[in-house]
N, C-alpha and C. Protein backbone atom coordinates (compact mmCIF):
# COMPACT_ATOMS: atom_id res chain seq x y z
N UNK A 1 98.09 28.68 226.81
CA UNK A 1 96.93 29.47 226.41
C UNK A 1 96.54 30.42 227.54
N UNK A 2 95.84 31.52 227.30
CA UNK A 2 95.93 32.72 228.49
C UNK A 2 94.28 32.28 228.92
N UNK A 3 93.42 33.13 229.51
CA UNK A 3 92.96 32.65 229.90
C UNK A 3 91.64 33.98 228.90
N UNK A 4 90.40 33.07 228.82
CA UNK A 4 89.44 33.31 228.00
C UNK A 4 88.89 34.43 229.22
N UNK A 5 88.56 35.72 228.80
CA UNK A 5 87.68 36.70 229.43
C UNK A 5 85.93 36.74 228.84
N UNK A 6 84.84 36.68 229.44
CA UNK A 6 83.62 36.49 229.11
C UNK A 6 83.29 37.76 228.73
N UNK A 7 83.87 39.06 228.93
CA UNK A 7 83.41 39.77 228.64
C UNK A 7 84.38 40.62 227.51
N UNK A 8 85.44 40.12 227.20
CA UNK A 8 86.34 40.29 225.80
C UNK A 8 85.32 39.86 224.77
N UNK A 9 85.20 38.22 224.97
CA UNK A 9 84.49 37.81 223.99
C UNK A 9 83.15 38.59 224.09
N UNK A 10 82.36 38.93 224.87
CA UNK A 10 80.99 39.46 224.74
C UNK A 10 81.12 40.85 223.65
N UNK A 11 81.98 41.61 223.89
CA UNK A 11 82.80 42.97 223.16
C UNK A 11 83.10 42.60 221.87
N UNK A 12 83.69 41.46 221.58
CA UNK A 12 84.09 40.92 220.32
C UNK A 12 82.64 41.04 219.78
N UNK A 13 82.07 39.95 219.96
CA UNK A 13 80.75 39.56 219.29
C UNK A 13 80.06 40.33 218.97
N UNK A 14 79.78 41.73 219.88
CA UNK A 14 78.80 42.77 219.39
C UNK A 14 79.47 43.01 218.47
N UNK A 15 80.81 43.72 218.71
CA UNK A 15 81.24 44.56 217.44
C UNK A 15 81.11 43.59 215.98
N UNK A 16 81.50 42.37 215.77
CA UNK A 16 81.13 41.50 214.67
C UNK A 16 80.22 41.66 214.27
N UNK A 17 78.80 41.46 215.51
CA UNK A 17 77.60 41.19 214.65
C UNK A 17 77.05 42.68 214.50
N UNK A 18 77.65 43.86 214.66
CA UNK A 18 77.68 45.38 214.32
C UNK A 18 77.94 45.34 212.79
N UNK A 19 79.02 44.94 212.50
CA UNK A 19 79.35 45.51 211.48
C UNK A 19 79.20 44.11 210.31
N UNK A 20 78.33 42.71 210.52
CA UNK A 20 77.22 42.41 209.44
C UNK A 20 76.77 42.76 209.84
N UNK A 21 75.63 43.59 210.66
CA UNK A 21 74.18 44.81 210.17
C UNK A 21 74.59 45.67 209.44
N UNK A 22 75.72 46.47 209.31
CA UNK A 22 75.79 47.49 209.03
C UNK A 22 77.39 47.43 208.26
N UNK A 23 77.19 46.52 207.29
CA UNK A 23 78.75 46.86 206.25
C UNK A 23 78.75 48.11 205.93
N UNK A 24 79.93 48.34 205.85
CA UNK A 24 80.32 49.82 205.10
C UNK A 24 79.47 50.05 203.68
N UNK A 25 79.24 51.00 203.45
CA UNK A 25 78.18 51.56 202.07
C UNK A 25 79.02 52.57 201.62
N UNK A 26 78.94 52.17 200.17
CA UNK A 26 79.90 53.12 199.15
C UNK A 26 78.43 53.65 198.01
N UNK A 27 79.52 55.35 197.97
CA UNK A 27 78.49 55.70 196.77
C UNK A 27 79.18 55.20 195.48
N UNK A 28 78.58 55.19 194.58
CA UNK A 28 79.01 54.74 193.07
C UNK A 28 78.84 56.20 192.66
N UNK A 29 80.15 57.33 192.22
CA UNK A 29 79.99 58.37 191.07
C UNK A 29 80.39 58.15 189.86
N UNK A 30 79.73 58.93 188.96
CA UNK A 30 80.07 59.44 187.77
C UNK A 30 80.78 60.56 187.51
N UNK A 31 81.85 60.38 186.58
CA UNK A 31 82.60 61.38 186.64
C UNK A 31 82.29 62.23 184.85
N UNK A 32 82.31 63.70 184.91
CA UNK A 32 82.19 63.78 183.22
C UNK A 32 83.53 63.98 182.71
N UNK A 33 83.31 64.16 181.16
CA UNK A 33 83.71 64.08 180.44
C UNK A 33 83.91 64.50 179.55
N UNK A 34 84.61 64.99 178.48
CA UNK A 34 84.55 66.00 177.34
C UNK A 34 84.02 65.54 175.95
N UNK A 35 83.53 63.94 176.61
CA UNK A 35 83.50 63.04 175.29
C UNK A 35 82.12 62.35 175.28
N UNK A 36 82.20 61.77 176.60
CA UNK A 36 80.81 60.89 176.87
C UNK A 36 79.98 61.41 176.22
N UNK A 37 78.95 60.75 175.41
CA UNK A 37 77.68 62.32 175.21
C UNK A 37 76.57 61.53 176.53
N UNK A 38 75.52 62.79 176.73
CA UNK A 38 74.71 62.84 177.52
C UNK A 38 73.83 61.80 177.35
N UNK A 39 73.78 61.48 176.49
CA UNK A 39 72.68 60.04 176.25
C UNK A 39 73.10 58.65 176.59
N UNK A 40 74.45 59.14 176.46
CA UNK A 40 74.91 57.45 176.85
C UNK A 40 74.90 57.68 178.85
N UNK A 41 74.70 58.76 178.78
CA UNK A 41 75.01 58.56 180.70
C UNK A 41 73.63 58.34 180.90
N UNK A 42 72.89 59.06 180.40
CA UNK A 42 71.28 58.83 180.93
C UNK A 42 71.19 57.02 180.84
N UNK A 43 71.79 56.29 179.75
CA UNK A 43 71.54 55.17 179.50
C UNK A 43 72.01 54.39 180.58
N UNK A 44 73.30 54.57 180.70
CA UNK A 44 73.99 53.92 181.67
C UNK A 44 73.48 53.98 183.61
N UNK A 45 72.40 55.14 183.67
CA UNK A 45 72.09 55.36 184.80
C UNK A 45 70.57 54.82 185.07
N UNK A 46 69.86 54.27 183.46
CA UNK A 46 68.65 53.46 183.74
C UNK A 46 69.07 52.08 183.67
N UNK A 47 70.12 51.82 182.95
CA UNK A 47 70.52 50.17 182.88
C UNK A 47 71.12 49.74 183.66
N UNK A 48 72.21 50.56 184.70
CA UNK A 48 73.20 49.81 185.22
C UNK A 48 72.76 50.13 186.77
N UNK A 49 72.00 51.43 186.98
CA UNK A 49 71.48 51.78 188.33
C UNK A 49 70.14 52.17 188.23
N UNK A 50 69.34 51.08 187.52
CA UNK A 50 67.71 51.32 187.44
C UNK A 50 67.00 52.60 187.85
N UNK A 51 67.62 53.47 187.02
CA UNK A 51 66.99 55.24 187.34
C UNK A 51 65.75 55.52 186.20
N UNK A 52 64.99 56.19 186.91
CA UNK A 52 63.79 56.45 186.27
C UNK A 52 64.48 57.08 184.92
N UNK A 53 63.86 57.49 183.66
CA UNK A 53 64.50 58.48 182.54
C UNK A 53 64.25 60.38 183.39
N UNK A 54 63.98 60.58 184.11
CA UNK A 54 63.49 61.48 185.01
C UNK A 54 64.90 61.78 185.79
N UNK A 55 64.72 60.65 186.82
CA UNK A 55 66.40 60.61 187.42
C UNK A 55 67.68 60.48 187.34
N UNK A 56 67.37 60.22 186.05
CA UNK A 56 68.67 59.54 185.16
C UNK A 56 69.37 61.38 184.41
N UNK A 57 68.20 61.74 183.96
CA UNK A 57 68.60 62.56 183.32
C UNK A 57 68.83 63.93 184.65
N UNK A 58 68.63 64.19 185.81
CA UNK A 58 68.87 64.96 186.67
C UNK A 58 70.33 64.57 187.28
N UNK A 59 70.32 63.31 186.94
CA UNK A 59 72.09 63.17 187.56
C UNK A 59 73.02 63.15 186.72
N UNK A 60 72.36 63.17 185.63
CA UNK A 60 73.31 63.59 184.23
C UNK A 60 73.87 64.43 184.36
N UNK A 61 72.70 65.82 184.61
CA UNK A 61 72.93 67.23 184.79
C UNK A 61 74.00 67.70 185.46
N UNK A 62 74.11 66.95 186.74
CA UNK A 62 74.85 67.01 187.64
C UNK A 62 75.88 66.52 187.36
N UNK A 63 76.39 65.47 187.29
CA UNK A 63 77.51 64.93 186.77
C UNK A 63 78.14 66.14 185.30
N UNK A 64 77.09 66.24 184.51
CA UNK A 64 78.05 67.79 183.64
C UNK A 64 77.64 68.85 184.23
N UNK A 65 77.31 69.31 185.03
CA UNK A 65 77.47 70.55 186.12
C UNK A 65 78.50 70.83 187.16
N UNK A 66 78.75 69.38 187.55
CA UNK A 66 80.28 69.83 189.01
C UNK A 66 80.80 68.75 188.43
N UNK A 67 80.70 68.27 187.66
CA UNK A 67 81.84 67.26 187.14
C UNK A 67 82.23 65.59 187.82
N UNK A 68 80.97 65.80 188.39
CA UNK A 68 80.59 64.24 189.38
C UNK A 68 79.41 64.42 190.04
N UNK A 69 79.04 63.05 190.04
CA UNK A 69 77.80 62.75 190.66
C UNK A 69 77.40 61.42 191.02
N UNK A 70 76.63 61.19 192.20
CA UNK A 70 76.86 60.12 193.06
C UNK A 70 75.03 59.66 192.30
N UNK A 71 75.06 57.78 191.36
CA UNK A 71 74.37 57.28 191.16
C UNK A 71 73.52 56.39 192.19
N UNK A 72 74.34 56.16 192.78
CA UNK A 72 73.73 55.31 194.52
C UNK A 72 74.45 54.74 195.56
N UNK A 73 73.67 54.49 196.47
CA UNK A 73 75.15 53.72 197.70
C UNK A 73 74.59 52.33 197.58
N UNK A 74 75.35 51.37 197.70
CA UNK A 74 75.66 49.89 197.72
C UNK A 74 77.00 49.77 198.64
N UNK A 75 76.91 48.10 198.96
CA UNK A 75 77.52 47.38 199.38
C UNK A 75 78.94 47.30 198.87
N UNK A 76 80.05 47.58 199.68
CA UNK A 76 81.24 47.65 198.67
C UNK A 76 81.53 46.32 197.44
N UNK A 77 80.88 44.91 197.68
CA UNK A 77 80.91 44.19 196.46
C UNK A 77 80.06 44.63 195.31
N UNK A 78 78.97 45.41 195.42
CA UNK A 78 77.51 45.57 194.43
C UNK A 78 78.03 46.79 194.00
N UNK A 79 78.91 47.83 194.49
CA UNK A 79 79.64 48.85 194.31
C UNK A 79 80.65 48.62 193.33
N UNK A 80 81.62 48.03 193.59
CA UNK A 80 82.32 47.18 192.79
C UNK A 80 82.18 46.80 191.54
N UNK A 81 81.11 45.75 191.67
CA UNK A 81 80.51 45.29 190.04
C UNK A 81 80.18 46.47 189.52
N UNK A 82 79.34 47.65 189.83
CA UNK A 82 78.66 48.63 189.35
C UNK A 82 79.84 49.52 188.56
N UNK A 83 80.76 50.22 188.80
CA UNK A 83 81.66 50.36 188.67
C UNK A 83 82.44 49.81 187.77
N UNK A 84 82.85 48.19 187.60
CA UNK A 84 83.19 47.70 186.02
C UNK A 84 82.48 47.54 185.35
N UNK A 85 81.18 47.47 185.56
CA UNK A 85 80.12 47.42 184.55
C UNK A 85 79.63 48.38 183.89
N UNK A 86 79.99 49.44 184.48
CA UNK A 86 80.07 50.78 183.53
C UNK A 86 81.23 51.10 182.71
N UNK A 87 82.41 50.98 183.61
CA UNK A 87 83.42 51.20 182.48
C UNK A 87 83.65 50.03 181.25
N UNK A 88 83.38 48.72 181.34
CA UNK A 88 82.71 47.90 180.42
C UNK A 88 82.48 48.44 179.52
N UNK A 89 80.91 48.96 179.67
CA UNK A 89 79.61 49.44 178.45
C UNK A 89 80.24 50.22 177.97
N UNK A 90 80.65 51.40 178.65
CA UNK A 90 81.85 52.46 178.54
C UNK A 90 82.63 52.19 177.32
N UNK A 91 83.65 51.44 177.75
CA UNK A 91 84.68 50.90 176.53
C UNK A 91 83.82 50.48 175.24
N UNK A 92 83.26 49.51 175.68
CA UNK A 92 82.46 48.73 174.16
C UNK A 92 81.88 49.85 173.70
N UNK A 93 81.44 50.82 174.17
CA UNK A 93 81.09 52.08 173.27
C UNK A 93 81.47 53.12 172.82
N UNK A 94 83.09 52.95 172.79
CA UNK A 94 84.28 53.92 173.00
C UNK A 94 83.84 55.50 173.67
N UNK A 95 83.61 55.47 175.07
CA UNK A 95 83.69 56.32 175.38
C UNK A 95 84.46 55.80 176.98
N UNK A 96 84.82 57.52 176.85
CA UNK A 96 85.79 56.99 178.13
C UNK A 96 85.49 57.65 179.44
N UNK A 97 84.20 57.16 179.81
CA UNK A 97 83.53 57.56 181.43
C UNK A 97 84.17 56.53 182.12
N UNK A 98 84.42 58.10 183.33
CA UNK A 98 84.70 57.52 184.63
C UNK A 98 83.75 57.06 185.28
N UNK A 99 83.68 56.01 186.35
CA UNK A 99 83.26 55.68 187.59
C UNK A 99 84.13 55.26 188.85
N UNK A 100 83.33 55.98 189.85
CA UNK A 100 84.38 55.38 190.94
C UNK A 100 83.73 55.40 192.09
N UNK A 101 83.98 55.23 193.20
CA UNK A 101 83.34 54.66 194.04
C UNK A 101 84.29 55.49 195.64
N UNK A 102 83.58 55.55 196.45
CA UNK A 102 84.12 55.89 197.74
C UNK A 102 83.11 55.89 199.42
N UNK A 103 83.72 55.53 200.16
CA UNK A 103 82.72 55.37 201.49
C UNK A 103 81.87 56.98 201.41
N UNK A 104 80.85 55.88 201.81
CA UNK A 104 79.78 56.88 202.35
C UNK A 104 79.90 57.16 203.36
């Protein structure tokens, strides 16, 4: 065994307990569509990312204006779920919205 440095390990530890404070954060976008209609995104952006009907419908806009739009940043697991849980609702409602996700 080599020999333990006090200040390797001290270097280790910050950086660990760095990055639980501060996991990586992903935005969740919406991507449009030629199909989705606008009501089901407003829906999907008060149910699945608790948006006011106010905010919901401004990122709608956006999402059919540049053709994506970022619903919120989360935790890459809460990101994750968010993300099948739209394309989920998505499917069961035959429409075929994107979501996807990428570091913030």
């Amino acid at each position: 065994m080599g020999e333990h440095h006090p200040e390797h390990r001290e270097d280790l530890e910050s950086r660990v307990e760095e990055q639980l404070e501060n996991p990586p954060m992903y935005k969740v976008l919406l991507h449009n569509d030629d199909y989705t209609t606008m009501e089901f995104v407003v829906e999907i952006l008060q149910k699945v990312f608790h948006k006011s009907a106010a905010e919901a419908t401004r990122i709608m806009l956006i999402v059919h204006k540049s053709g994506k739009g970022v619903c919120g940043v989360f935790t890459e697991d809460i990101a994750e779920t968010k993300v099948e849980i739209v394309h989920h609702l998505a499917r069961k409602s035959g429409f075929p919205l994107r979501c996807s996700m990428e570091e913030a």
